[in-house]
C-alpha atoms as a PDB file:
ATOM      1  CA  UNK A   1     -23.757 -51.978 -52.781  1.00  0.00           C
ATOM      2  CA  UNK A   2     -21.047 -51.467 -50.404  1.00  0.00           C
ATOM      3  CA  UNK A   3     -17.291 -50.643 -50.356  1.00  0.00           C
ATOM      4  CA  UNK A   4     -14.195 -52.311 -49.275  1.00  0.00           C
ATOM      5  CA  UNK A   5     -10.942 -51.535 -48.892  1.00  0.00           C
ATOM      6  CA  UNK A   6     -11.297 -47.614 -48.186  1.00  0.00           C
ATOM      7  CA  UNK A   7      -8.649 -48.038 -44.803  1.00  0.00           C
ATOM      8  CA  UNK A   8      -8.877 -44.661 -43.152  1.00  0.00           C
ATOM      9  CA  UNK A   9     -11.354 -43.401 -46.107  1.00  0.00           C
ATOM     10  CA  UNK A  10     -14.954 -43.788 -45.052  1.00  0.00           C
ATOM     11  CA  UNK A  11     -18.314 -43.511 -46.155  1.00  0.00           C
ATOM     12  CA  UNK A  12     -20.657 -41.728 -42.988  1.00  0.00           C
ATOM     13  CA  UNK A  13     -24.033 -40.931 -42.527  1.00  0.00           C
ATOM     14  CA  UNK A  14     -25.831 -38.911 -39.445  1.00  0.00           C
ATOM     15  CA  UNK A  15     -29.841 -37.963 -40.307  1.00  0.00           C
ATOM     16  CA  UNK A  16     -29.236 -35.946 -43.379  1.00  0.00           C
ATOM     17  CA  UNK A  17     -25.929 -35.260 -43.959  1.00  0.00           C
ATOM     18  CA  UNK A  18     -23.839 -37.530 -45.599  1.00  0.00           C
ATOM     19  CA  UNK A  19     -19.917 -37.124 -46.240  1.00  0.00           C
ATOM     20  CA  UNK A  20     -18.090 -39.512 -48.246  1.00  0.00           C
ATOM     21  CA  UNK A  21     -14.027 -39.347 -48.568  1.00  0.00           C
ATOM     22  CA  UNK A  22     -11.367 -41.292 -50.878  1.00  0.00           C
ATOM     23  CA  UNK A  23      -7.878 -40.936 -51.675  1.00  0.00           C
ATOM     24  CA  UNK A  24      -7.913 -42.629 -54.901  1.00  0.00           C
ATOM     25  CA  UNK A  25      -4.778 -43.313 -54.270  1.00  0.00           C
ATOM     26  CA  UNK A  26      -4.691 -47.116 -55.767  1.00  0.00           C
ATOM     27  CA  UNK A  27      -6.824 -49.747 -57.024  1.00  0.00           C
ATOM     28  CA  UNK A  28     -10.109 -50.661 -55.253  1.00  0.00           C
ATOM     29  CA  UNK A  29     -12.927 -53.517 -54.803  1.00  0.00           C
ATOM     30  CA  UNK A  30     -16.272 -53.657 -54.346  1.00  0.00           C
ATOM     31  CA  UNK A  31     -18.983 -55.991 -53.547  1.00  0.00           C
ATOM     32  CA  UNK A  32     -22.082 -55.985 -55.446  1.00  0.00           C
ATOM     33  CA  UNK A  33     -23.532 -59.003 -54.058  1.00  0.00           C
ATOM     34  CA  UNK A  34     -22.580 -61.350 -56.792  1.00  0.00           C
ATOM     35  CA  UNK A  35     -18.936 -61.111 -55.505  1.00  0.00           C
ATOM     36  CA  UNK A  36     -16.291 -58.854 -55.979  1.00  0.00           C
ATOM     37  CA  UNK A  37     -15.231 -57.171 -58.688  1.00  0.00           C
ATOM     38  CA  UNK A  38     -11.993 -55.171 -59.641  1.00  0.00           C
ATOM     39  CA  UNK A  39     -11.639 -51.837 -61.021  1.00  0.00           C
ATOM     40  CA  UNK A  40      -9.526 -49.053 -61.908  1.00  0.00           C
ATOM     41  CA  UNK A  41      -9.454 -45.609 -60.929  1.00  0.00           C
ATOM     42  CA  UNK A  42     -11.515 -44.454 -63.626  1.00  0.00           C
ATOM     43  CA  UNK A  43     -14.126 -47.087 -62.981  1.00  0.00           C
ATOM     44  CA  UNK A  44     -14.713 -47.132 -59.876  1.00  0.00           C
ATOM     45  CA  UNK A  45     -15.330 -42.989 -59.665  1.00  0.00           C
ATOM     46  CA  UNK A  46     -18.042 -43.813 -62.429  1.00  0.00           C
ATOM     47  CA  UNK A  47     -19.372 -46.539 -60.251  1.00  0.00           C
ATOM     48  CA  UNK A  48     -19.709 -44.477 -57.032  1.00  0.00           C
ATOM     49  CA  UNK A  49     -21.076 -41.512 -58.950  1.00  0.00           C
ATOM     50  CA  UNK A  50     -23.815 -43.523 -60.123  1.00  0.00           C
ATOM     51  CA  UNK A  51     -24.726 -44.792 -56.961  1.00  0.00           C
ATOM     52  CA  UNK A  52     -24.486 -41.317 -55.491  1.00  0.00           C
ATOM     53  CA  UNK A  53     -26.785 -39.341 -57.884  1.00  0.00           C
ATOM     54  CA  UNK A  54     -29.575 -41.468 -56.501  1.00  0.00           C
ATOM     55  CA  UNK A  55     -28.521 -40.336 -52.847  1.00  0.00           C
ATOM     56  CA  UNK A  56     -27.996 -36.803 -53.782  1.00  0.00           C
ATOM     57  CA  UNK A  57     -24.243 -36.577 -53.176  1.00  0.00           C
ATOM     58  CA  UNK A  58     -21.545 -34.551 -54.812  1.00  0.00           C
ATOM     59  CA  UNK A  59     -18.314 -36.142 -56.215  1.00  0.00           C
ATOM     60  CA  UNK A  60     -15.369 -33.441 -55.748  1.00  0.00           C
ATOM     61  CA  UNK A  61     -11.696 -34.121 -56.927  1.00  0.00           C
ATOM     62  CA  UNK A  62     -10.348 -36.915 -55.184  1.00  0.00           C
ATOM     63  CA  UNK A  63     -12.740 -36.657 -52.393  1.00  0.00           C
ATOM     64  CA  UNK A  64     -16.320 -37.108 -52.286  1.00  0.00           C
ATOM     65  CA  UNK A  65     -19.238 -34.610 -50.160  1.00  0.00           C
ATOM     66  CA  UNK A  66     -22.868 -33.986 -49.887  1.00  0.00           C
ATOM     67  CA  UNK A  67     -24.806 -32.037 -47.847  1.00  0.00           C
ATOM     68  CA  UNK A  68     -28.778 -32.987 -48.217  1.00  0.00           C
ATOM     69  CA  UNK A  69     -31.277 -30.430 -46.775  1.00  0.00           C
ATOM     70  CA  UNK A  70     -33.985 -32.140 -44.762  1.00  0.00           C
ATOM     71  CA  UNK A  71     -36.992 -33.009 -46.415  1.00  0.00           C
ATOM     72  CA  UNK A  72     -39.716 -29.734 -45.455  1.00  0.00           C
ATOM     73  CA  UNK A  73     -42.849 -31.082 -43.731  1.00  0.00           C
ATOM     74  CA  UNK A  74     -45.283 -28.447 -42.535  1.00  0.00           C
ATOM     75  CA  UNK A  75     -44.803 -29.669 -38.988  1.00  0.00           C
ATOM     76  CA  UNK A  76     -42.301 -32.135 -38.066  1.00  0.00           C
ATOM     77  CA  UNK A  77     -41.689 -32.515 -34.199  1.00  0.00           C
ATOM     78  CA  UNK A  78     -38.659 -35.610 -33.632  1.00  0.00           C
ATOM     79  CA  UNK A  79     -40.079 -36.863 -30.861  1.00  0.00           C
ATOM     80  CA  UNK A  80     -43.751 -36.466 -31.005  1.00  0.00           C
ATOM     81  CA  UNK A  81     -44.087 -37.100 -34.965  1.00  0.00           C
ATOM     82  CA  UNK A  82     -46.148 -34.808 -37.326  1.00  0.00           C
ATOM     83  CA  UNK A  83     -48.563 -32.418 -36.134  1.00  0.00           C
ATOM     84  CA  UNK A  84     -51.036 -29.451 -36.605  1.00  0.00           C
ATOM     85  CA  UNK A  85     -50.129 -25.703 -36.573  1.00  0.00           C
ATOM     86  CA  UNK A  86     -52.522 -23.042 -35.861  1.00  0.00           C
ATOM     87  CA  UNK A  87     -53.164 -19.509 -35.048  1.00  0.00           C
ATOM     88  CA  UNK A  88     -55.282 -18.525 -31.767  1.00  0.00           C
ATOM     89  CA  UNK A  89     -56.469 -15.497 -31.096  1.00  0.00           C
ATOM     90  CA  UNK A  90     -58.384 -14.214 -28.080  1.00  0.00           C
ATOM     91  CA  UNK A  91     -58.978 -10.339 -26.380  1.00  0.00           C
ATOM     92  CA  UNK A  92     -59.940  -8.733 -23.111  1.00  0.00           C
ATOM     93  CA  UNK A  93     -61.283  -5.353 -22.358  1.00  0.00           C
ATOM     94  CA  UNK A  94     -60.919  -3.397 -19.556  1.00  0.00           C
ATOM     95  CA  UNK A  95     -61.996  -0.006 -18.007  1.00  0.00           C
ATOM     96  CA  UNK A  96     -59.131   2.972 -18.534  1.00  0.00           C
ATOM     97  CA  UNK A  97     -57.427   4.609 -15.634  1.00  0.00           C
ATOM     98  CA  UNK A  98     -55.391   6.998 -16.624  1.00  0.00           C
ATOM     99  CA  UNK A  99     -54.995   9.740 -18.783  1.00  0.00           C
ATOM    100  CA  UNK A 100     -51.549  10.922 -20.625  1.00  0.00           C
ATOM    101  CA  UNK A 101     -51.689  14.520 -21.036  1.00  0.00           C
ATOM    102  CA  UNK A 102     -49.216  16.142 -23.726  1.00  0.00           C
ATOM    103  CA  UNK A 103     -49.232  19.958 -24.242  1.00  0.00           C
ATOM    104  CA  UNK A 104     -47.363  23.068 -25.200  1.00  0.00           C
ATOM    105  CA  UNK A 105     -46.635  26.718 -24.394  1.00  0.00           C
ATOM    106  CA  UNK A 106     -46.219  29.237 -27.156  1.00  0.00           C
ATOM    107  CA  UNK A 107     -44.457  32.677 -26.504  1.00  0.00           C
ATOM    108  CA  UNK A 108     -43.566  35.434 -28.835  1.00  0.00           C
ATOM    109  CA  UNK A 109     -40.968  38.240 -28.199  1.00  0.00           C
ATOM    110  CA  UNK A 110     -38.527  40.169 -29.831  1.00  0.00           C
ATOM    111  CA  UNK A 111     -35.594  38.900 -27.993  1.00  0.00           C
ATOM    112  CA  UNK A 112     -34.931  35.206 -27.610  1.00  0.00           C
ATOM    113  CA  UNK A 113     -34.534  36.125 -23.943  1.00  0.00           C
ATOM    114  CA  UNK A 114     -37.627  37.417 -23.241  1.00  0.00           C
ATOM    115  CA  UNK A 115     -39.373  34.529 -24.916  1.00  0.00           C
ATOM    116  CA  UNK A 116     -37.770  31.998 -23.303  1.00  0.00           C
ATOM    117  CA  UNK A 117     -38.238  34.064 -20.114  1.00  0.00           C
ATOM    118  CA  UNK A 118     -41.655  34.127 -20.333  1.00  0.00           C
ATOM    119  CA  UNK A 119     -42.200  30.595 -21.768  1.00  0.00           C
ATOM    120  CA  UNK A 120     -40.761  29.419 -18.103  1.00  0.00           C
ATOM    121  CA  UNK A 121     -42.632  31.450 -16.109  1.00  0.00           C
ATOM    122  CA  UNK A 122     -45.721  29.915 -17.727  1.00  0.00           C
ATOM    123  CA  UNK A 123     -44.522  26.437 -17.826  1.00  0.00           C
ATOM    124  CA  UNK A 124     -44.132  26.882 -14.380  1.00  0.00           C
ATOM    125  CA  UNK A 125     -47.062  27.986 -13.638  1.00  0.00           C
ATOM    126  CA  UNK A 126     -48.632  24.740 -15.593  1.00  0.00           C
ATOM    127  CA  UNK A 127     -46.429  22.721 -13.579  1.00  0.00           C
ATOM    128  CA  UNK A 128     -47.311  23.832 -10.261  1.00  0.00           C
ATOM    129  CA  UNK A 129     -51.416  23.564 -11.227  1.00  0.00           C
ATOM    130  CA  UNK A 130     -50.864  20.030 -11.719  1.00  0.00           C
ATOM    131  CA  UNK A 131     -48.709  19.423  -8.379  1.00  0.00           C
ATOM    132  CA  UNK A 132     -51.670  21.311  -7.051  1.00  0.00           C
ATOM    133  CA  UNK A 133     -54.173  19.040  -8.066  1.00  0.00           C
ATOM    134  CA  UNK A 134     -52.477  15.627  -7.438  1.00  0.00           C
ATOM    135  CA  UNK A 135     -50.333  15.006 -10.105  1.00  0.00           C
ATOM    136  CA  UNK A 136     -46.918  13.355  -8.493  1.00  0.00           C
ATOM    137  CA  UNK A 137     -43.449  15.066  -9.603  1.00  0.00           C
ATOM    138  CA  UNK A 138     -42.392  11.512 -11.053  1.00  0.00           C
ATOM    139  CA  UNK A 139     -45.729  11.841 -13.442  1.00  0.00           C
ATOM    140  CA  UNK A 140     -44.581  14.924 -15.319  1.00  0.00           C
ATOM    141  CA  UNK A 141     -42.001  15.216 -17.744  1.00  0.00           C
ATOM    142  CA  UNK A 142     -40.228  17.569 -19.785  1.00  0.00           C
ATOM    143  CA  UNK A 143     -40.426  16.576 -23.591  1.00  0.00           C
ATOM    144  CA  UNK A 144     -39.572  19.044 -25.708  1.00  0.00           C
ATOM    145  CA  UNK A 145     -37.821  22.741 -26.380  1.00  0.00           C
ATOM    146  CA  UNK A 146     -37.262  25.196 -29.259  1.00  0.00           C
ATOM    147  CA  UNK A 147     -36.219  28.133 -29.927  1.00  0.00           C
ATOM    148  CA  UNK A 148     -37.077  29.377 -33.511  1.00  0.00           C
ATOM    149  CA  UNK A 149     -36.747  33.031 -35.316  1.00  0.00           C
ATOM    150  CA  UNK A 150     -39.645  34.802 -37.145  1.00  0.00           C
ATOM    151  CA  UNK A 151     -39.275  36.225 -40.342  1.00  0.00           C
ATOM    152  CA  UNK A 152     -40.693  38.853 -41.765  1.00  0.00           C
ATOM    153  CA  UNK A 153     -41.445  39.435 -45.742  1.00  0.00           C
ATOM    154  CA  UNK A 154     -37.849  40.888 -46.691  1.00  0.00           C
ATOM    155  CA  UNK A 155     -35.988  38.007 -45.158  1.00  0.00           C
ATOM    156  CA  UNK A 156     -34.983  40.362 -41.536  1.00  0.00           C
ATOM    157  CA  UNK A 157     -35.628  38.523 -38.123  1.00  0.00           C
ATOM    158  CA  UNK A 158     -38.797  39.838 -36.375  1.00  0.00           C
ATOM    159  CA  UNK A 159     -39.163  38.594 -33.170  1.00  0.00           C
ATOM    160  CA  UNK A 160     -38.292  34.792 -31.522  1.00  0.00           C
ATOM    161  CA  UNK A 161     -40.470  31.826 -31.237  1.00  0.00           C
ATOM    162  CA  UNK A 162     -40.219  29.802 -28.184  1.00  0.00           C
ATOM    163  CA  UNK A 163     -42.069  26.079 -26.960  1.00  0.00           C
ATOM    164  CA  UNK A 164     -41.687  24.188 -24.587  1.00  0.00           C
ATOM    165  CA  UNK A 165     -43.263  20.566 -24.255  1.00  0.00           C
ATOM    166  CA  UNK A 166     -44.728  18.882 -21.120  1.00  0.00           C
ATOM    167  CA  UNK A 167     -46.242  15.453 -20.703  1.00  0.00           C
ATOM    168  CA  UNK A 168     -47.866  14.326 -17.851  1.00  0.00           C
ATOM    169  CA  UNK A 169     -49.758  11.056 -16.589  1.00  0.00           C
ATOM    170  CA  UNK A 170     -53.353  11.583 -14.885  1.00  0.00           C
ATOM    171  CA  UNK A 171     -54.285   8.642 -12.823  1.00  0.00           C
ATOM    172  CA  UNK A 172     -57.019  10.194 -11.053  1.00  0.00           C
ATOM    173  CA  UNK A 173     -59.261   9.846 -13.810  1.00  0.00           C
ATOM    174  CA  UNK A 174     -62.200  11.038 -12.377  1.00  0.00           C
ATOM    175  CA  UNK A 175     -60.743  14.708 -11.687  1.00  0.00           C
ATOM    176  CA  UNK A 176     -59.044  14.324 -14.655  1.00  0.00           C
ATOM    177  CA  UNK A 177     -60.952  17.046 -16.518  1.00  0.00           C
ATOM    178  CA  UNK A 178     -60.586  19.207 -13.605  1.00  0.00           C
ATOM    179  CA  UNK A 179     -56.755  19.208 -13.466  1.00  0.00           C
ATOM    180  CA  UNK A 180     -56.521  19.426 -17.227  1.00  0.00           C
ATOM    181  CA  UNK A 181     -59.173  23.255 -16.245  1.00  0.00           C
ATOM    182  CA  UNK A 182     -56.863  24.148 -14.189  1.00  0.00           C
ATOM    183  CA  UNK A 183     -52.811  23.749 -15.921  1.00  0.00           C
ATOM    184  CA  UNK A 184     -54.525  25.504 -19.186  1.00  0.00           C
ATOM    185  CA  UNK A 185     -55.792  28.565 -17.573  1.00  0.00           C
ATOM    186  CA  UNK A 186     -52.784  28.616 -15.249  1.00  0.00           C
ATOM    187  CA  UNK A 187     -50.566  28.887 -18.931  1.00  0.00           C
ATOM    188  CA  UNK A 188     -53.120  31.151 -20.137  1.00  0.00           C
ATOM    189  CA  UNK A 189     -53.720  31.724 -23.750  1.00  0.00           C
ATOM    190  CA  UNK A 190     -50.346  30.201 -24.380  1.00  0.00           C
ATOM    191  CA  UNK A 191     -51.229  26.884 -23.657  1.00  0.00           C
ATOM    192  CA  UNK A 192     -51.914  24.794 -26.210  1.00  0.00           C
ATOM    193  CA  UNK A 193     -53.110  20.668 -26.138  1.00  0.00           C
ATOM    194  CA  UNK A 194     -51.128  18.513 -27.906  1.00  0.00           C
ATOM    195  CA  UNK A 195     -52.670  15.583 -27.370  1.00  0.00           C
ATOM    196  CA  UNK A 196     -54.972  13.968 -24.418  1.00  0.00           C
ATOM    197  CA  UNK A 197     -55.141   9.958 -24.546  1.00  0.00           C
ATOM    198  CA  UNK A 198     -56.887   7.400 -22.201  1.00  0.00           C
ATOM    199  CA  UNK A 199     -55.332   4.177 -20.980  1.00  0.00           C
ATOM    200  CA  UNK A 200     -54.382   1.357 -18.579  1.00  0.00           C
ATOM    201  CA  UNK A 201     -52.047   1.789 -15.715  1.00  0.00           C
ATOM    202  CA  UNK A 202     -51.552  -2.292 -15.288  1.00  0.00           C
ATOM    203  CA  UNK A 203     -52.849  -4.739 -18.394  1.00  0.00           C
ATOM    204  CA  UNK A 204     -51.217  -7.806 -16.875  1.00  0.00           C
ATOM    205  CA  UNK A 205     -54.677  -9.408 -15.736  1.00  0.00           C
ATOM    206  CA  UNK A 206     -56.217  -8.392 -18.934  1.00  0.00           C
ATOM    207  CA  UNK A 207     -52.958  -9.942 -20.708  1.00  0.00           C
ATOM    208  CA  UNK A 208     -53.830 -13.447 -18.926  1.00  0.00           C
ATOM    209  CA  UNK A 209     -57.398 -13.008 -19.821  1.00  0.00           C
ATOM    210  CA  UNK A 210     -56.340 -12.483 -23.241  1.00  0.00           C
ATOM    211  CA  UNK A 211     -54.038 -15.695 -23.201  1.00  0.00           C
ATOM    212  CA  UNK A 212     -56.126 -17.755 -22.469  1.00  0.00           C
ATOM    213  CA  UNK A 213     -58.550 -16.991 -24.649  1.00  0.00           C
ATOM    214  CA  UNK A 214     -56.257 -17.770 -27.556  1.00  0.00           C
ATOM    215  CA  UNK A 215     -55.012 -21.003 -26.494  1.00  0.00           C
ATOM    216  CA  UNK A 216     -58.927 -22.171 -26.461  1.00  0.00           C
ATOM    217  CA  UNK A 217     -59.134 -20.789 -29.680  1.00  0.00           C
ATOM    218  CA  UNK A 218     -56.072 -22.239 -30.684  1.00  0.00           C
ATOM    219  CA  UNK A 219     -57.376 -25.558 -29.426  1.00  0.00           C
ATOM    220  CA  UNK A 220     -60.280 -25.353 -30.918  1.00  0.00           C
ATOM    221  CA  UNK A 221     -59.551 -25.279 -34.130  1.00  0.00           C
ATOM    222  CA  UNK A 222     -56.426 -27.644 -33.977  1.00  0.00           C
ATOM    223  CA  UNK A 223     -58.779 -30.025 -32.849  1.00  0.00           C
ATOM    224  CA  UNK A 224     -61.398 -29.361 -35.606  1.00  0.00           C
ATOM    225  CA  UNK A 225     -58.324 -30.136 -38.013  1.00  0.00           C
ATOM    226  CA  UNK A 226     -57.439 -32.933 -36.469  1.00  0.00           C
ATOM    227  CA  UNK A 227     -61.022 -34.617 -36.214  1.00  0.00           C
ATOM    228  CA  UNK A 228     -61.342 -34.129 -40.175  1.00  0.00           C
ATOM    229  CA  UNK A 229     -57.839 -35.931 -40.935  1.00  0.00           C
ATOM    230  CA  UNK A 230     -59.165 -38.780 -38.812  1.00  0.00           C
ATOM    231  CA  UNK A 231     -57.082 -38.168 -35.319  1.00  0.00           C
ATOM    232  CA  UNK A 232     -57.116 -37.214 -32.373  1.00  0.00           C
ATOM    233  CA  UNK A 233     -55.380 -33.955 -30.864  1.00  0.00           C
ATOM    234  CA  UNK A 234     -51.780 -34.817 -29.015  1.00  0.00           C
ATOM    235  CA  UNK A 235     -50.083 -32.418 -26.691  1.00  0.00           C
ATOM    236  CA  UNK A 236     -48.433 -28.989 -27.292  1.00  0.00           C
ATOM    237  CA  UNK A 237     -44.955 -29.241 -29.107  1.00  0.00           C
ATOM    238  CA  UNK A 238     -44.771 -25.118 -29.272  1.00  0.00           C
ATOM    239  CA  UNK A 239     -46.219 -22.246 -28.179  1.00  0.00           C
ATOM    240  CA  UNK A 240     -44.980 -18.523 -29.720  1.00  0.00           C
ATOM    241  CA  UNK A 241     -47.078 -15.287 -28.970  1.00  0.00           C
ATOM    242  CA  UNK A 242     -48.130 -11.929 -30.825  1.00  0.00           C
ATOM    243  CA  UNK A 243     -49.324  -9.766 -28.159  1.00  0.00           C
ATOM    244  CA  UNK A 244     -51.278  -6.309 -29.690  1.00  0.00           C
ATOM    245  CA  UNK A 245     -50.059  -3.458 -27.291  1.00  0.00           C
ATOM    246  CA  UNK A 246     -53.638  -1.178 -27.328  1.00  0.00           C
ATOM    247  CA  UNK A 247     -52.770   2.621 -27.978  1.00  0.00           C
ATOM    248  CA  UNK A 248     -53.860   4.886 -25.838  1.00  0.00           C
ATOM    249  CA  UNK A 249     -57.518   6.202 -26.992  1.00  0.00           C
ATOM    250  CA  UNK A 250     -56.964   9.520 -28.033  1.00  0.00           C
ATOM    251  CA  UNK A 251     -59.052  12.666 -27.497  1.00  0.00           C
ATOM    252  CA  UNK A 252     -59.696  15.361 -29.301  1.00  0.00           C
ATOM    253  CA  UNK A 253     -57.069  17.991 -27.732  1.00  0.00           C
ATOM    254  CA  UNK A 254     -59.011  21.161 -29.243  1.00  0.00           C
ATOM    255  CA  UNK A 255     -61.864  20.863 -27.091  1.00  0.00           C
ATOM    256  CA  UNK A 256     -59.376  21.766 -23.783  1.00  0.00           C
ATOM    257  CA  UNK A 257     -57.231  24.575 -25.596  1.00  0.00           C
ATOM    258  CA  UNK A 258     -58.672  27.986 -24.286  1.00  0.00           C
ATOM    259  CA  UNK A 259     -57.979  29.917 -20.941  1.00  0.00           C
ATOM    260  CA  UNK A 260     -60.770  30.988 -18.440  1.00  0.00           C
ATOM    261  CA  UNK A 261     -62.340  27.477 -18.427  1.00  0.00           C
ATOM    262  CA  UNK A 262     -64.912  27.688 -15.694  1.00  0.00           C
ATOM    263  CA  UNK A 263     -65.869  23.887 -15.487  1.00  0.00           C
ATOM    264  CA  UNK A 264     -63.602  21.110 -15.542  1.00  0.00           C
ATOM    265  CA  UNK A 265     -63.482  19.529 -18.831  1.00  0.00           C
ATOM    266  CA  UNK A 266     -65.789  16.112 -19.156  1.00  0.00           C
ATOM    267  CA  UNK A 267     -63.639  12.803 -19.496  1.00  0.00           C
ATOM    268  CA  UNK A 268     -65.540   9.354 -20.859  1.00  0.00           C
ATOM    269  CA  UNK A 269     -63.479   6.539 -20.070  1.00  0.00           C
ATOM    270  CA  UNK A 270     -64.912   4.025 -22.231  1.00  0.00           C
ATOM    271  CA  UNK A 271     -63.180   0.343 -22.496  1.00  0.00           C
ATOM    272  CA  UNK A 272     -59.881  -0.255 -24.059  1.00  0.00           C
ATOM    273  CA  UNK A 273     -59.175  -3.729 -25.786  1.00  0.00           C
ATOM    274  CA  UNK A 274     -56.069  -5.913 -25.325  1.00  0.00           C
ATOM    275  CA  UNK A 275     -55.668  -8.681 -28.203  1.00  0.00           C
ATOM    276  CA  UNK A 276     -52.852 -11.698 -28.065  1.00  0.00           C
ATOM    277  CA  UNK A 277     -52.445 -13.931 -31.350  1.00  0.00           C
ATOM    278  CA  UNK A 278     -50.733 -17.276 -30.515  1.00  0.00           C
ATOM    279  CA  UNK A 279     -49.444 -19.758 -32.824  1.00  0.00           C
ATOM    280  CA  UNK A 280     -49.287 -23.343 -31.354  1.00  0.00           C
ATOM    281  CA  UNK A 281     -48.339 -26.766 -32.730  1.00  0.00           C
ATOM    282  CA  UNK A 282     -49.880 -29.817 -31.455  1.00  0.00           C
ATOM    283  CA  UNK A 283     -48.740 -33.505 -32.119  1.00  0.00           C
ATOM    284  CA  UNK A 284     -51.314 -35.965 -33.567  1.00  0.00           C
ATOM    285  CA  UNK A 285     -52.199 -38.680 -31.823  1.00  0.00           C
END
């Protein structure tokens, strides 16, 4: 069915959106195929609201809209037709380098000055052991600092609590355990190890490795899909990456906490694992 007479009114549709508009504002014709036919206002808003509950469109005072989602389709590319969406995943491994280092000295006085006092001079001394043994000025970093009161059973203030926080990154790993010997018994018994991980200065090899490992997996089982629907694998349409940033692996930090070490502490590198998850969508040829 289509309309005449609508002058500046108009009836338009772009890919799924449809807007309609009429004044009303007099009598109207139409042409049904079997020739045209006259009708009132009345009518002819019946007549187009039949033929626009089939389309999906909404009649609204004197004017007419409709706004039509597109259809969904689990993977519609315009150009390239529907296609196959899957997850990839693929991992590399690679050999530590470095270790982060994270630890603490403890000092108790009865003043807060004397605390914090003595809490620097043994910082320092931490510091300087691991300048001593290699580790750069830009690799060490102040992380933490607090001041706290101790109480004693009647509620009075008994002394001060002071600790200050270091981290530092190790990429000698080899003498590792030796510098690690040597800042703990240059803090003395109040050093304590926070935490001691292992990782990898640069993963951006292991990254590629891991890359494209998951786009062969990817591909692999796109084109599994594809062979069982009866067709055969198109290009990429898109590509969009999960990339699993590996933790550090952690040590246990109570086997370094102690002064008067005489032998540097052992360090295992071991292998730590990068994993990427891709999810692709091919066409279908």
């Amino acid at each position: 069915m289509t309309f005449k007479g609508f002058g500046a009114d108009h009836l338009a549709t772009e890919g799924n959106v449809i807007l309609a508009i009429s004044s009303w504002h007099r009598t109207r014709r139409f042409t049904n195929g079997d020739g045209d036919v006259t009708m009132n206002t009345a009518q002819r808003r019946s007549a187009v609201a039949g033929v626009l509950r089939g389309s999906g469109m909404l009649l609204l005072g004197g004017g007419l809209l409709m706004l039509r989602a597109a259809p969904a389709y689990a993977v519609v590319s315009p150009d390239l037709g529907p296609g196959v969406t899957v997850n990839g995943t693929g991992s590399a491994s690679g050999t530590p380098d470095e270790l982060l280092l994270s630890l603490d000295v403890d000092t108790q006085a009865s003043s807060v000055a004397t605390a914090l006092n003595t809490a620097n001079q043994d910082m320092n001394r931490v510091r300087n052991a691991l300048h001593a043994n290699g580790v750069a000025a830009s690799d060490v970093q102040t992380s933490g600092l607090s001041v706290q009161a101790d109480y004693g059973q009647q509620g009075n203030i008994t002394g001060y609590q002071v600790t200050e926080s270091l981290t530092a990154v190790l990429h000698n790993l080899p003498g590792a355990g030796g510098t690690i010997t040597a800042a703990v018994n240059a803090g003395g018994n109040a050093v304590r190890i926070d935490a001691v991980s292992l990782d990898i200065s640069d993963k951006s090899a292991l990254l590629a490795k891991a890359r494209a490992n998951a786009m062969a997996d990817a591909k692999l089982r796109a084109s599994q899909y594809a062979a069982g629907a009866g067709r055969k694998l198109g290009p990429v349409i898109t590509i969009s990456e999960v990339s699993s940033n590996p933790l550090p692996i952690p040590l246990p930090g109570a086997m370094f906490n102690g002064a008067g070490a005489r032998s540097p502490v052992p360090v295992a590198a071991g292998t730590l694992k990068v994993t990427v998850t891709v999810t692709v969508t091919y066409a279908l040829a």
